[in-house]
PDB file of N, CA and C in Angstrom:
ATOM      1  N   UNK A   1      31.470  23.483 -10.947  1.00  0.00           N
ATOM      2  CA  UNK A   1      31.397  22.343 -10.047  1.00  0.00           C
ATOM      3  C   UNK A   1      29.935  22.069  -9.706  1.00  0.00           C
ATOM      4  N   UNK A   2      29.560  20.237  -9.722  1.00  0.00           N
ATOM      5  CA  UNK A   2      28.195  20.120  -9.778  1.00  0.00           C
ATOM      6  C   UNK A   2      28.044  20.354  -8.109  1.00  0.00           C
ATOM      7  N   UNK A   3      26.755  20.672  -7.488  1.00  0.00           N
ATOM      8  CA  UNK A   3      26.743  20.159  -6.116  1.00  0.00           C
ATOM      9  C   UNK A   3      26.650  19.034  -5.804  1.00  0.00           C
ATOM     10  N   UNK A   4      27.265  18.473  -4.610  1.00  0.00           N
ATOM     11  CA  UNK A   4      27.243  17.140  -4.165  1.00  0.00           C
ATOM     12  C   UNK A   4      25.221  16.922  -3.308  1.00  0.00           C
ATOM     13  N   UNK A   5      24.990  17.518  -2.466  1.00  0.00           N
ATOM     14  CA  UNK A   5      23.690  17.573  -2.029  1.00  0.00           C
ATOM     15  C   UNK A   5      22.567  18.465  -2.772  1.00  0.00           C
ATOM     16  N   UNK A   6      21.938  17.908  -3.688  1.00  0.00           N
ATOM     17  CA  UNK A   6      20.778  19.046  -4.676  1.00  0.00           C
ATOM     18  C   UNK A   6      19.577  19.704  -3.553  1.00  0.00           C
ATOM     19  N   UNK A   7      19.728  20.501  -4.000  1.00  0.00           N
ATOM     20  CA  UNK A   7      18.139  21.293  -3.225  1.00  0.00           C
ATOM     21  C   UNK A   7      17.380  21.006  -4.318  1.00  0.00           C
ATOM     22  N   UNK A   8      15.865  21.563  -3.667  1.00  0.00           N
ATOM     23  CA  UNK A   8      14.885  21.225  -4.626  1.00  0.00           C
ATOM     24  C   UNK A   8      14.692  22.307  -5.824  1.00  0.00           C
ATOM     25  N   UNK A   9      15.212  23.647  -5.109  1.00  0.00           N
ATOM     26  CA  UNK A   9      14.896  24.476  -5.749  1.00  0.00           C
ATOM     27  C   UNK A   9      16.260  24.986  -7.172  1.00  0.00           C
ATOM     28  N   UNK A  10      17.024  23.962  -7.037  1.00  0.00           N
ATOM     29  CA  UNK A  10      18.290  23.820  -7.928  1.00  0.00           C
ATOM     30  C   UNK A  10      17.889  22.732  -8.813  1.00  0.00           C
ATOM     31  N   UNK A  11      17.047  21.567  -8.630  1.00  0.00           N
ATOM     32  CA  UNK A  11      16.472  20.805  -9.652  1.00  0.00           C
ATOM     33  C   UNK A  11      15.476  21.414 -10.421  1.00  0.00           C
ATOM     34  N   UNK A  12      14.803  22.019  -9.663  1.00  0.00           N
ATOM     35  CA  UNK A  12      13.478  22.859 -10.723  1.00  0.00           C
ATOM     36  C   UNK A  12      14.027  23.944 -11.488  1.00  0.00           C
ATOM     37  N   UNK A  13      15.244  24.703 -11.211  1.00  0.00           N
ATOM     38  CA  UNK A  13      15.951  25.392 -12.347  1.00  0.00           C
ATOM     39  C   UNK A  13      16.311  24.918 -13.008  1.00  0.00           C
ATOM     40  N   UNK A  14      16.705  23.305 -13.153  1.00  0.00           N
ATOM     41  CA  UNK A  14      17.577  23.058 -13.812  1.00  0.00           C
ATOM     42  C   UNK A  14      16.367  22.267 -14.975  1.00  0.00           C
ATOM     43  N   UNK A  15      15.715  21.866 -14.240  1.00  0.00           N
ATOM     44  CA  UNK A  15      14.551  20.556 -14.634  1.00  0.00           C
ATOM     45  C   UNK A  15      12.949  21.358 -14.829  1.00  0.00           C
ATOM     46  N   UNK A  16      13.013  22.113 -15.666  1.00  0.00           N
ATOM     47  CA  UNK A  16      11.087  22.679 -15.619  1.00  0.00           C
ATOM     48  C   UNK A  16      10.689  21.528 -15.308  1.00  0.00           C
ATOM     49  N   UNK A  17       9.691  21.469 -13.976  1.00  0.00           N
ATOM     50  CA  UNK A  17       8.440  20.610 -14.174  1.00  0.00           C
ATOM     51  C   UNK A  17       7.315  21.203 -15.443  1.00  0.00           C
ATOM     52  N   UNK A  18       7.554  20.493 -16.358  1.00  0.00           N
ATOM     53  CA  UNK A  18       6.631  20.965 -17.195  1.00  0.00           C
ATOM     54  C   UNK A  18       6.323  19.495 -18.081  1.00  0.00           C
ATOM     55  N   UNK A  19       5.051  19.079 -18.129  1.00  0.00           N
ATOM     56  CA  UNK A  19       4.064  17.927 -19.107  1.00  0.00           C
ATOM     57  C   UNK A  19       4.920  18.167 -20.194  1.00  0.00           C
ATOM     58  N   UNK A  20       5.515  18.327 -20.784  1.00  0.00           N
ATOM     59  CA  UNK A  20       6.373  18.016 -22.482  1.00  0.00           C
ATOM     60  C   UNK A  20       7.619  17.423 -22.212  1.00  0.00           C
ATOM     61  N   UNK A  21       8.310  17.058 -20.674  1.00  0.00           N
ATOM     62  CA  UNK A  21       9.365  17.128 -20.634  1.00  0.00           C
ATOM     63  C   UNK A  21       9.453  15.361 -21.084  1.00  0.00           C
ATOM     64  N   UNK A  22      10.284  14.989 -22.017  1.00  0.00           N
ATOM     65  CA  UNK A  22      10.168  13.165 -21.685  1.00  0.00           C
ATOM     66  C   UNK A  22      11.137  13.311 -20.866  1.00  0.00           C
ATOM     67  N   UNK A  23      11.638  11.419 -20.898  1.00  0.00           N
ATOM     68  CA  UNK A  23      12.168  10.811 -20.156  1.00  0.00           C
ATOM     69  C   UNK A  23      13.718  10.915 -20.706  1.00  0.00           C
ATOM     70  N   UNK A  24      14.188  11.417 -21.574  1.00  0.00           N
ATOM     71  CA  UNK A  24      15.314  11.488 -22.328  1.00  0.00           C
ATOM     72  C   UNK A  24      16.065  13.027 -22.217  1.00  0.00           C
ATOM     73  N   UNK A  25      14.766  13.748 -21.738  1.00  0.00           N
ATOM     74  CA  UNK A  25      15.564  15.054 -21.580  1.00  0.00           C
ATOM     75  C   UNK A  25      15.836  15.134 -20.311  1.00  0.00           C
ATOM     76  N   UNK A  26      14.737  14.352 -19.152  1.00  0.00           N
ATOM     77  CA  UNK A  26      14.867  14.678 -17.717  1.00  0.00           C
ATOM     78  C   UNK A  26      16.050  13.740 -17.387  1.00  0.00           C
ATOM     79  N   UNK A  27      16.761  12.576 -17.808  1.00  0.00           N
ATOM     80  CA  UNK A  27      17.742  11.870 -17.839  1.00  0.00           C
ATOM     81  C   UNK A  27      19.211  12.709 -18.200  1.00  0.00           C
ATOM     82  N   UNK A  28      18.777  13.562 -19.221  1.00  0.00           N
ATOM     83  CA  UNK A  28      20.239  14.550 -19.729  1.00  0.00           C
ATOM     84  C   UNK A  28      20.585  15.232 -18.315  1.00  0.00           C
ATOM     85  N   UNK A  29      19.162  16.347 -18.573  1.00  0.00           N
ATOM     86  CA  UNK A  29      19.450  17.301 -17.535  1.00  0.00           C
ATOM     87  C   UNK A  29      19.742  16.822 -16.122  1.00  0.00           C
ATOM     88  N   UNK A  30      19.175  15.887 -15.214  1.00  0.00           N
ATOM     89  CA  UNK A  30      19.818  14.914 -14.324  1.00  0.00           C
ATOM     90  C   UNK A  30      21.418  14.876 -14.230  1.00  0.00           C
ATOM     91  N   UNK A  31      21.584  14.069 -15.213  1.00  0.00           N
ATOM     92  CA  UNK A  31      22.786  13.781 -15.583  1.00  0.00           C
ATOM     93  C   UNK A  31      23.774  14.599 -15.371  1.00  0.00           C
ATOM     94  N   UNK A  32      23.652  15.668 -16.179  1.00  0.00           N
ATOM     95  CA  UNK A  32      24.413  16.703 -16.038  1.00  0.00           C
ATOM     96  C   UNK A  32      24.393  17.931 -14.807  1.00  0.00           C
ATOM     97  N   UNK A  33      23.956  17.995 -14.422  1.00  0.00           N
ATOM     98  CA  UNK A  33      23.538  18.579 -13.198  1.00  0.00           C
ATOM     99  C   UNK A  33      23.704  18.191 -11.594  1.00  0.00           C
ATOM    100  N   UNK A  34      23.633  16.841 -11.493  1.00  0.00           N
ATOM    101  CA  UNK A  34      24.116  16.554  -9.981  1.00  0.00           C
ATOM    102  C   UNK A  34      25.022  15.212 -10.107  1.00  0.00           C
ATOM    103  N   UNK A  35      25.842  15.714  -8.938  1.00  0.00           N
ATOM    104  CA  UNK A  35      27.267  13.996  -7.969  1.00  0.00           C
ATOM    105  C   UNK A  35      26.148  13.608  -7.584  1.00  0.00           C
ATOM    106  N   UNK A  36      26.338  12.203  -7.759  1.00  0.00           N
ATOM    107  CA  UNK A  36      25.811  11.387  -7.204  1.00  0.00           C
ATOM    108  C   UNK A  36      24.816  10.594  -8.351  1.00  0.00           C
ATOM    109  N   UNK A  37      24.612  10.597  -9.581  1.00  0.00           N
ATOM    110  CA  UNK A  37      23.577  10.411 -10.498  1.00  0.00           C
ATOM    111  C   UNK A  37      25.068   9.101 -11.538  1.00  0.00           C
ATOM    112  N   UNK A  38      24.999   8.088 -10.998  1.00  0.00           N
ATOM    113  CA  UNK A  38      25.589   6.867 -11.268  1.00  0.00           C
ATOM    114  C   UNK A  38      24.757   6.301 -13.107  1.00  0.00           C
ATOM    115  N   UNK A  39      23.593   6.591 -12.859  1.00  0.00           N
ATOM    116  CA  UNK A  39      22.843   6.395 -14.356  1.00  0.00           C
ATOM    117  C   UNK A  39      21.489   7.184 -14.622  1.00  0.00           C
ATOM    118  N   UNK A  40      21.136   7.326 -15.359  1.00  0.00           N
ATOM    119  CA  UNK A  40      19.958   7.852 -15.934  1.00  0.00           C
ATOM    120  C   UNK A  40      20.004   7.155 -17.407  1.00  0.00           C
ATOM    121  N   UNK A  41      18.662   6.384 -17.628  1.00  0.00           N
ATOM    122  CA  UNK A  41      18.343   5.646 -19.054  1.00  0.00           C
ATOM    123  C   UNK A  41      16.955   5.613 -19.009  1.00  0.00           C
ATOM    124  N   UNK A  42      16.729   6.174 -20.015  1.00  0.00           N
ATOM    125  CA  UNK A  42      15.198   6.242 -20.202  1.00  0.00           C
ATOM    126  C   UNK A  42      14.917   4.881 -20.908  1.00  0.00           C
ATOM    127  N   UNK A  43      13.619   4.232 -20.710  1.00  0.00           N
ATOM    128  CA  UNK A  43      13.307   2.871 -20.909  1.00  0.00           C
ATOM    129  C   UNK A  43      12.404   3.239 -22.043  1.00  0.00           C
ATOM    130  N   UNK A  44      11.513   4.207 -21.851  1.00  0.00           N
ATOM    131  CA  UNK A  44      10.621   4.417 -22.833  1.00  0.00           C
ATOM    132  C   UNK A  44      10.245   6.026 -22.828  1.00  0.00           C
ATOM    133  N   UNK A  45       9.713   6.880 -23.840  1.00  0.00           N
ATOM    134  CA  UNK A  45       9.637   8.805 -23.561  1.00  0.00           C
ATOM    135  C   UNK A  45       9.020   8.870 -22.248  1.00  0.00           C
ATOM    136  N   UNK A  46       8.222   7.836 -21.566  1.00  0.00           N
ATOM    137  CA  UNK A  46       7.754   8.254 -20.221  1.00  0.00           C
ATOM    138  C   UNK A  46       8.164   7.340 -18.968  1.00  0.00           C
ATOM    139  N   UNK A  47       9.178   6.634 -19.200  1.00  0.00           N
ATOM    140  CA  UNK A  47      10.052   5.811 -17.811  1.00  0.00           C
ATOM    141  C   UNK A  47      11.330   6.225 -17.888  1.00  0.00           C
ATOM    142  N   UNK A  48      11.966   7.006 -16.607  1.00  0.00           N
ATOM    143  CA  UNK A  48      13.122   6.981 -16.444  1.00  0.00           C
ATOM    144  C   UNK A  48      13.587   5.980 -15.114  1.00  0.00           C
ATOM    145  N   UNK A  49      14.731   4.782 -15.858  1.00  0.00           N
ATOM    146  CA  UNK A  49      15.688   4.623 -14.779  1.00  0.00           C
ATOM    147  C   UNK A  49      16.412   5.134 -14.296  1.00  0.00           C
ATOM    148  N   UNK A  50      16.922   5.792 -12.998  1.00  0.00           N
ATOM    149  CA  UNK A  50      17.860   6.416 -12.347  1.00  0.00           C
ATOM    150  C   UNK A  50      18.118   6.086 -11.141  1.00  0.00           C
ATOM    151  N   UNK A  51      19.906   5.466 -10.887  1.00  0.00           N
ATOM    152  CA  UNK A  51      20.746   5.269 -10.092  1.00  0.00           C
ATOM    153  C   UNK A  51      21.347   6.464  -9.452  1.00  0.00           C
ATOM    154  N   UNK A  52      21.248   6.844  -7.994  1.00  0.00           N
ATOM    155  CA  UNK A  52      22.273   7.198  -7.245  1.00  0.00           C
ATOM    156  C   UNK A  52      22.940   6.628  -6.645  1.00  0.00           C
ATOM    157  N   UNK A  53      23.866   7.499  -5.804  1.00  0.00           N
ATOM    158  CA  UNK A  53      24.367   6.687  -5.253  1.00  0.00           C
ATOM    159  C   UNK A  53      24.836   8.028  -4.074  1.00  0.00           C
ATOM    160  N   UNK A  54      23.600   8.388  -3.016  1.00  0.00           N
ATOM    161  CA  UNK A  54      23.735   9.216  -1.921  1.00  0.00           C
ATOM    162  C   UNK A  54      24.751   9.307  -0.984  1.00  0.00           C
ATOM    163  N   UNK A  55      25.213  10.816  -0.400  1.00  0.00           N
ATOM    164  CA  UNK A  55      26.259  10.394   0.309  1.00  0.00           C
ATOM    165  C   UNK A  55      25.893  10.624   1.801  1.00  0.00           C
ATOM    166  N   UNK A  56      24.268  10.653   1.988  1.00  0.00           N
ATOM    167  CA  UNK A  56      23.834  11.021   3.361  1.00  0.00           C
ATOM    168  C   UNK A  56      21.921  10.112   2.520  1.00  0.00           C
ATOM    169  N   UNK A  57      21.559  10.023   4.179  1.00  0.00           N
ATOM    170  CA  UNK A  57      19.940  10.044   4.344  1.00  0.00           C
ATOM    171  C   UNK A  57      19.562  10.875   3.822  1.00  0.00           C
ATOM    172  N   UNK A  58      20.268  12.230   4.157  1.00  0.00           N
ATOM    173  CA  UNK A  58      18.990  13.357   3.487  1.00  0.00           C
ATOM    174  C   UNK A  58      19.155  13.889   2.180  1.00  0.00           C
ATOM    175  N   UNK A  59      20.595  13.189   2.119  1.00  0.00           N
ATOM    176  CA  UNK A  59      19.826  13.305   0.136  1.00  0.00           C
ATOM    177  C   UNK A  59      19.162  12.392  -0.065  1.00  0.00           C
ATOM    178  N   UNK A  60      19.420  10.832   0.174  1.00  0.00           N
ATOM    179  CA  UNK A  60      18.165  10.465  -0.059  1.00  0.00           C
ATOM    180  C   UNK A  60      17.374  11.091  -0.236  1.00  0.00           C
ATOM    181  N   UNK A  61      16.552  11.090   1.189  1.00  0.00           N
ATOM    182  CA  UNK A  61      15.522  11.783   1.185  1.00  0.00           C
ATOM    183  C   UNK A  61      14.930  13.022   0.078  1.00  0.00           C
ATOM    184  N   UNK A  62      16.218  13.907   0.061  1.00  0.00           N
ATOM    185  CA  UNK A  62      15.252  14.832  -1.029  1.00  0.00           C
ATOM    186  C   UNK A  62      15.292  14.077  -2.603  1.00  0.00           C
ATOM    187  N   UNK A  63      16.111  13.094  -2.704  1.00  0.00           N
ATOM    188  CA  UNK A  63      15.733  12.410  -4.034  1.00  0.00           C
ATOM    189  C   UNK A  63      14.527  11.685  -4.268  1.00  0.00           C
ATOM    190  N   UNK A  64      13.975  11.280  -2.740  1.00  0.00           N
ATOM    191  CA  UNK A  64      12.629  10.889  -2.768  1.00  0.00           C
ATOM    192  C   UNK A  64      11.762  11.733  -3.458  1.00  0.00           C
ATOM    193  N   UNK A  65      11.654  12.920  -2.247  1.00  0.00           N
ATOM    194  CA  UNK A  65      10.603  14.146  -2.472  1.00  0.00           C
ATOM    195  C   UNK A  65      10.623  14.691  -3.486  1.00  0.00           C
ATOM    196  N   UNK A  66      11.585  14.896  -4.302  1.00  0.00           N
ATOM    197  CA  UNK A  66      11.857  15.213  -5.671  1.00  0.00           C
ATOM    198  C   UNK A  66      11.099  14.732  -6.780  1.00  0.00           C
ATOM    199  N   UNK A  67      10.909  13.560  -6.766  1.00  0.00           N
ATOM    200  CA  UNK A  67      10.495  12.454  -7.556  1.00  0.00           C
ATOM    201  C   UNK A  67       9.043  12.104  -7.346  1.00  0.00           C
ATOM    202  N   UNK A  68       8.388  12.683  -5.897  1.00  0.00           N
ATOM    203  CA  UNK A  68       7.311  12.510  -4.972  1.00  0.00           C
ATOM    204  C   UNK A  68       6.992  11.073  -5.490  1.00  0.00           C
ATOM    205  N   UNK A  69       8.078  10.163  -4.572  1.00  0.00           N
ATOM    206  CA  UNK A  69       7.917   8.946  -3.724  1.00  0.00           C
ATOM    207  C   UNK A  69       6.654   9.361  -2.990  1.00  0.00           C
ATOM    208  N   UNK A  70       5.979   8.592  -2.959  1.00  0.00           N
ATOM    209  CA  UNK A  70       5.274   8.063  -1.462  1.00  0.00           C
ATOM    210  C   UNK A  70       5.552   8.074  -0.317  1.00  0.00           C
ATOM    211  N   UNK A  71       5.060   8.261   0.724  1.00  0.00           N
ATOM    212  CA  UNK A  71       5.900   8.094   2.137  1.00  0.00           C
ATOM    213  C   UNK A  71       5.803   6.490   2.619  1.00  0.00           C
ATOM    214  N   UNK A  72       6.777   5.721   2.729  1.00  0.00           N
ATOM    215  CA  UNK A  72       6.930   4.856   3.152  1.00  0.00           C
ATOM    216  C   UNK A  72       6.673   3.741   2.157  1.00  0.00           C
ATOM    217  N   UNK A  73       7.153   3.949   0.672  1.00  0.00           N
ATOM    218  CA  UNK A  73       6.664   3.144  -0.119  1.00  0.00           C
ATOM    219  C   UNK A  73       7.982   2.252  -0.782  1.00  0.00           C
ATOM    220  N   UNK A  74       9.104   3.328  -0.412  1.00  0.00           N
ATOM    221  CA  UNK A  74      10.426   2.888  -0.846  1.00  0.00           C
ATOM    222  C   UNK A  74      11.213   1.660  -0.432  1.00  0.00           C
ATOM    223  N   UNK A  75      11.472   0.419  -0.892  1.00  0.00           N
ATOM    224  CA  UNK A  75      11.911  -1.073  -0.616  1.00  0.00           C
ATOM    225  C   UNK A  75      13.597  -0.889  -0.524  1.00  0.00           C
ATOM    226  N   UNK A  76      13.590  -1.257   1.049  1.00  0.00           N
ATOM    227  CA  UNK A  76      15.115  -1.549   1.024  1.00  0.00           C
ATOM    228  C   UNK A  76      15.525  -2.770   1.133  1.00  0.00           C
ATOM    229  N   UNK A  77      16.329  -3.235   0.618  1.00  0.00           N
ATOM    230  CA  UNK A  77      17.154  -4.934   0.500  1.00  0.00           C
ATOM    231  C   UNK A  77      18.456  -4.485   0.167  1.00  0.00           C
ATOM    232  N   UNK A  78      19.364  -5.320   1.439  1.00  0.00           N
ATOM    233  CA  UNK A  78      20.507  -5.118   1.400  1.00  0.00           C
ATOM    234  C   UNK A  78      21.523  -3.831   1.483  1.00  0.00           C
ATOM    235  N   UNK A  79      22.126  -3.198   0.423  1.00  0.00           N
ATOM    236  CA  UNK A  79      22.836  -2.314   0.148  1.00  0.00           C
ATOM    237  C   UNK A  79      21.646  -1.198  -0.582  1.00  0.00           C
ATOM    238  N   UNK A  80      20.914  -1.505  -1.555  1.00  0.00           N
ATOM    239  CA  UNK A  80      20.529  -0.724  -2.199  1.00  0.00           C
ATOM    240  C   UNK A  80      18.972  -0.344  -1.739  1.00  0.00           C
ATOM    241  N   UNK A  81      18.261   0.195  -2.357  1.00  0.00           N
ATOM    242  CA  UNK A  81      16.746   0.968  -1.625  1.00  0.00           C
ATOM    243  C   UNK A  81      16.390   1.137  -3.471  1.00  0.00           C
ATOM    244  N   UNK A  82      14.902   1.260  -3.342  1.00  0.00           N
ATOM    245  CA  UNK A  82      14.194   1.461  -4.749  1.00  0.00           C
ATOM    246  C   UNK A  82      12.617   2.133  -4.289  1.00  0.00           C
ATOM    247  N   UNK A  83      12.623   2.840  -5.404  1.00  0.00           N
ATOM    248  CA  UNK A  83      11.002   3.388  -5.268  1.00  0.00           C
ATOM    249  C   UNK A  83      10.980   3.855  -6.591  1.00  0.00           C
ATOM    250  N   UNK A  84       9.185   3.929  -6.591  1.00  0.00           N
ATOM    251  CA  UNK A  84       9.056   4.576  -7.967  1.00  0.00           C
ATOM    252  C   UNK A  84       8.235   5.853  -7.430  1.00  0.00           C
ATOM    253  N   UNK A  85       8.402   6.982  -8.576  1.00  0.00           N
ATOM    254  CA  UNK A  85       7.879   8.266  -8.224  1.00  0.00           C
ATOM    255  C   UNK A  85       7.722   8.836  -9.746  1.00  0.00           C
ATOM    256  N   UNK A  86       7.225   9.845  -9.997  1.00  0.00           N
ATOM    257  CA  UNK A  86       7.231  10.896 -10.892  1.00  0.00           C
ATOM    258  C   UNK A  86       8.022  12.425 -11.011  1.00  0.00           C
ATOM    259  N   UNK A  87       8.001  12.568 -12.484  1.00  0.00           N
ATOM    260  CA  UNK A  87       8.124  14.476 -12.452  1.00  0.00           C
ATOM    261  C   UNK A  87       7.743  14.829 -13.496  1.00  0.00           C
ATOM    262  N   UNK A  88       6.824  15.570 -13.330  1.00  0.00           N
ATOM    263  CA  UNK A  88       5.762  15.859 -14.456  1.00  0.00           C
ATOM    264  C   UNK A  88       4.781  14.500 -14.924  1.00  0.00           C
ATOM    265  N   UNK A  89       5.507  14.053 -16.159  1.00  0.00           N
ATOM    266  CA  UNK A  89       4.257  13.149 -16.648  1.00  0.00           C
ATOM    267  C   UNK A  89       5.120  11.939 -17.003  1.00  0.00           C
ATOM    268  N   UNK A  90       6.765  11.937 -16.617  1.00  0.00           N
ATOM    269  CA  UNK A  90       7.582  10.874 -16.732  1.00  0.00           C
ATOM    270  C   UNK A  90       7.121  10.111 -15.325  1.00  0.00           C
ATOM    271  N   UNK A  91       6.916   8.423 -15.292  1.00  0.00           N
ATOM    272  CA  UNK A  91       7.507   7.569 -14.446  1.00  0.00           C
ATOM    273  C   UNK A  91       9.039   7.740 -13.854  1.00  0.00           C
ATOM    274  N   UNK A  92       9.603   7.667 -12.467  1.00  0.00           N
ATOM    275  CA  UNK A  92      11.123   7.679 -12.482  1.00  0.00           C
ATOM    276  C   UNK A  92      11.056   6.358 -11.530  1.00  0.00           C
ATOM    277  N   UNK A  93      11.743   5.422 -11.587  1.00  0.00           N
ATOM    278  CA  UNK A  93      12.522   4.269 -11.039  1.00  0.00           C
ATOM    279  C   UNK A  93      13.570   4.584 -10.747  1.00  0.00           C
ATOM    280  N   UNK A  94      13.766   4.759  -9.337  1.00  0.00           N
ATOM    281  CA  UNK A  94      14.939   5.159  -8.459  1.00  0.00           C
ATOM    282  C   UNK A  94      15.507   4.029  -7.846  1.00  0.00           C
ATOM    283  N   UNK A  95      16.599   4.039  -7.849  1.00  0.00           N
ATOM    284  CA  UNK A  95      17.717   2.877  -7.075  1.00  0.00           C
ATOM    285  C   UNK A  95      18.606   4.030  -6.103  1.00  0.00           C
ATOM    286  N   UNK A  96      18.650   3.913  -5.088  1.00  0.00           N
ATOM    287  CA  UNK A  96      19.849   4.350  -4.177  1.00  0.00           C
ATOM    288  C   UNK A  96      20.918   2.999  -3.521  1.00  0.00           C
ATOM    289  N   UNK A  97      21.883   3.459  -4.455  1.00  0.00           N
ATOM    290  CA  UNK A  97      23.012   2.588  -4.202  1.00  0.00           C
ATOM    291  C   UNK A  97      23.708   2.945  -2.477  1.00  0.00           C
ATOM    292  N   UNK A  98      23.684   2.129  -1.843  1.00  0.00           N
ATOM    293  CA  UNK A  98      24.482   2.395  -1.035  1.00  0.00           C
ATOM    294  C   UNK A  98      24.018   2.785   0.492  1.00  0.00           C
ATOM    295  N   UNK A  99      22.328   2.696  -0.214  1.00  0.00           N
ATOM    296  CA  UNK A  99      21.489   3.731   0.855  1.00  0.00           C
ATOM    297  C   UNK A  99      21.272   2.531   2.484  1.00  0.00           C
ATOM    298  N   UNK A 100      21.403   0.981   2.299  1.00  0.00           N
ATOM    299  CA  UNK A 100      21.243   0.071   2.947  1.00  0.00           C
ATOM    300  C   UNK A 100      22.535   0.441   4.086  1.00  0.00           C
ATOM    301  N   UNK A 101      23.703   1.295   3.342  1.00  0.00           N
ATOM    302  CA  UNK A 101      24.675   1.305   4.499  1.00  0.00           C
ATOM    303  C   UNK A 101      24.720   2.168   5.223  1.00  0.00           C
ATOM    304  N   UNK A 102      23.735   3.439   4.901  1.00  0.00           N
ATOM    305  CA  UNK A 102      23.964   4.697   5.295  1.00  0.00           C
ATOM    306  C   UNK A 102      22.906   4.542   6.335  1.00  0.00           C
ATOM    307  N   UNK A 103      21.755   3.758   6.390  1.00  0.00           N
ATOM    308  CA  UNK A 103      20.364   2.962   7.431  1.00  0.00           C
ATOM    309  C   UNK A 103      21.079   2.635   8.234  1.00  0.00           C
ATOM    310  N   UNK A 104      22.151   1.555   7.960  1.00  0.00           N
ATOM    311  CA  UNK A 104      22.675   0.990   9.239  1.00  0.00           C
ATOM    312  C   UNK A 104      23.615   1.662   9.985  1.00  0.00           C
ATOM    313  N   UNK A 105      24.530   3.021   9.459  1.00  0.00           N
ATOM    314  CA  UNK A 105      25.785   3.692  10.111  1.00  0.00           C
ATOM    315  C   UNK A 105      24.602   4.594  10.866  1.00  0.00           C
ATOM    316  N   UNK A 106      23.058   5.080  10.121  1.00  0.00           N
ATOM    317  CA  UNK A 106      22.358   5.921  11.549  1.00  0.00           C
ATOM    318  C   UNK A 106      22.305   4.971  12.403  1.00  0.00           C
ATOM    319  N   UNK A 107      21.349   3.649  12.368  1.00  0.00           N
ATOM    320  CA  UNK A 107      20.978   2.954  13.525  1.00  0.00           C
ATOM    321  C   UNK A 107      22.464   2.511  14.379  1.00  0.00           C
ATOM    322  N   UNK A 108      23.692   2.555  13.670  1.00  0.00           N
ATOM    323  CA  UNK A 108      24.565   2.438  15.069  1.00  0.00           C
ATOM    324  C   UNK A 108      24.828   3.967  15.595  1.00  0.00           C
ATOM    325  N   UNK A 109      24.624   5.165  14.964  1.00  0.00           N
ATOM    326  CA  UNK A 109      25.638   5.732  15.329  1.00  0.00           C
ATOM    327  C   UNK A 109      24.111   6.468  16.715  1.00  0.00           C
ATOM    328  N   UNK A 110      23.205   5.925  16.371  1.00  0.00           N
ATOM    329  CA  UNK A 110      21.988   6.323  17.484  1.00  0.00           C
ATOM    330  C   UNK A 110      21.553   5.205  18.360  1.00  0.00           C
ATOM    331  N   UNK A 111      22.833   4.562  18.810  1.00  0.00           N
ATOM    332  CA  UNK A 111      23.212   3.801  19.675  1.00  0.00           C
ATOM    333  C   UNK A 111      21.890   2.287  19.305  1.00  0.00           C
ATOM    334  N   UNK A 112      21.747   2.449  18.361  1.00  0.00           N
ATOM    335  CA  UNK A 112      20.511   0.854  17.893  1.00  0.00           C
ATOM    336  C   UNK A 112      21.380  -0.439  17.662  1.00  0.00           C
ATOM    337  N   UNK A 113      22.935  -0.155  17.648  1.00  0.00           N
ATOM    338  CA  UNK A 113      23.980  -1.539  17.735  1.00  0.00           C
ATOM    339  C   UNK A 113      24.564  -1.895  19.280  1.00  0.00           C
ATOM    340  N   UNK A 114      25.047  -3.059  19.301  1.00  0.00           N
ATOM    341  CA  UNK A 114      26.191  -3.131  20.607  1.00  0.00           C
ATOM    342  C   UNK A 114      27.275  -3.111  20.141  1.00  0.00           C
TER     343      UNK A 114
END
């Protein structure tokens, strides 16, 4: 059974950060390895697209840090959220599906609705 929330230290077993890795192997191993990984398609040996689809903020979040997003660089519109980040020497283009609803169930549930 895959885990539903990845630690970091369960991606780096699974994923060497290591400069040889392309974008086709870090897409497999992805793939196969964590819920929540809706797509992985490598665009070119050094761009990966990859869709989640989180079932909390803080996976988000560690899908950010994972990828080392930027702090505060990630675009949310609507339902979905996007950033770009790296691992190793691949580009990754991240989409979090779903992540626009999980923003708004914190800001009500921390009393930010009427």
């Amino acid at each position: 059974m895959r885990p539903s929330s990845p630690t970091s230290a369960q991606l780096q077993q699974r994923v060497p950060n290591s400069p040889a890795n392309s974008a086709e192997f870090l897409a497999r191993k992805v793939s196969e390895s964590f819920d929540g990984v809706v797509s992985a398609e490598p665009t070119n040996a050094k761009t990966l697209r990859l869709e989640v689809r989180p079932d909390s903020l803080g996976v988000w979040d560690w899908w950010l840090d994972r990828f080392h997003v930027p702090v505060g660089t990630a675009t949310y519109r609507g339902s979905c959220a996007t950033a770009k980040g790296s691992f190793g020497r691949v580009t990754v283009l991240l989409t979090g599906l779903g992540v626009g609803e999980l923003v708004a169930a914190e800001f009500r549930n921390n009393g930010g609705a009427s």
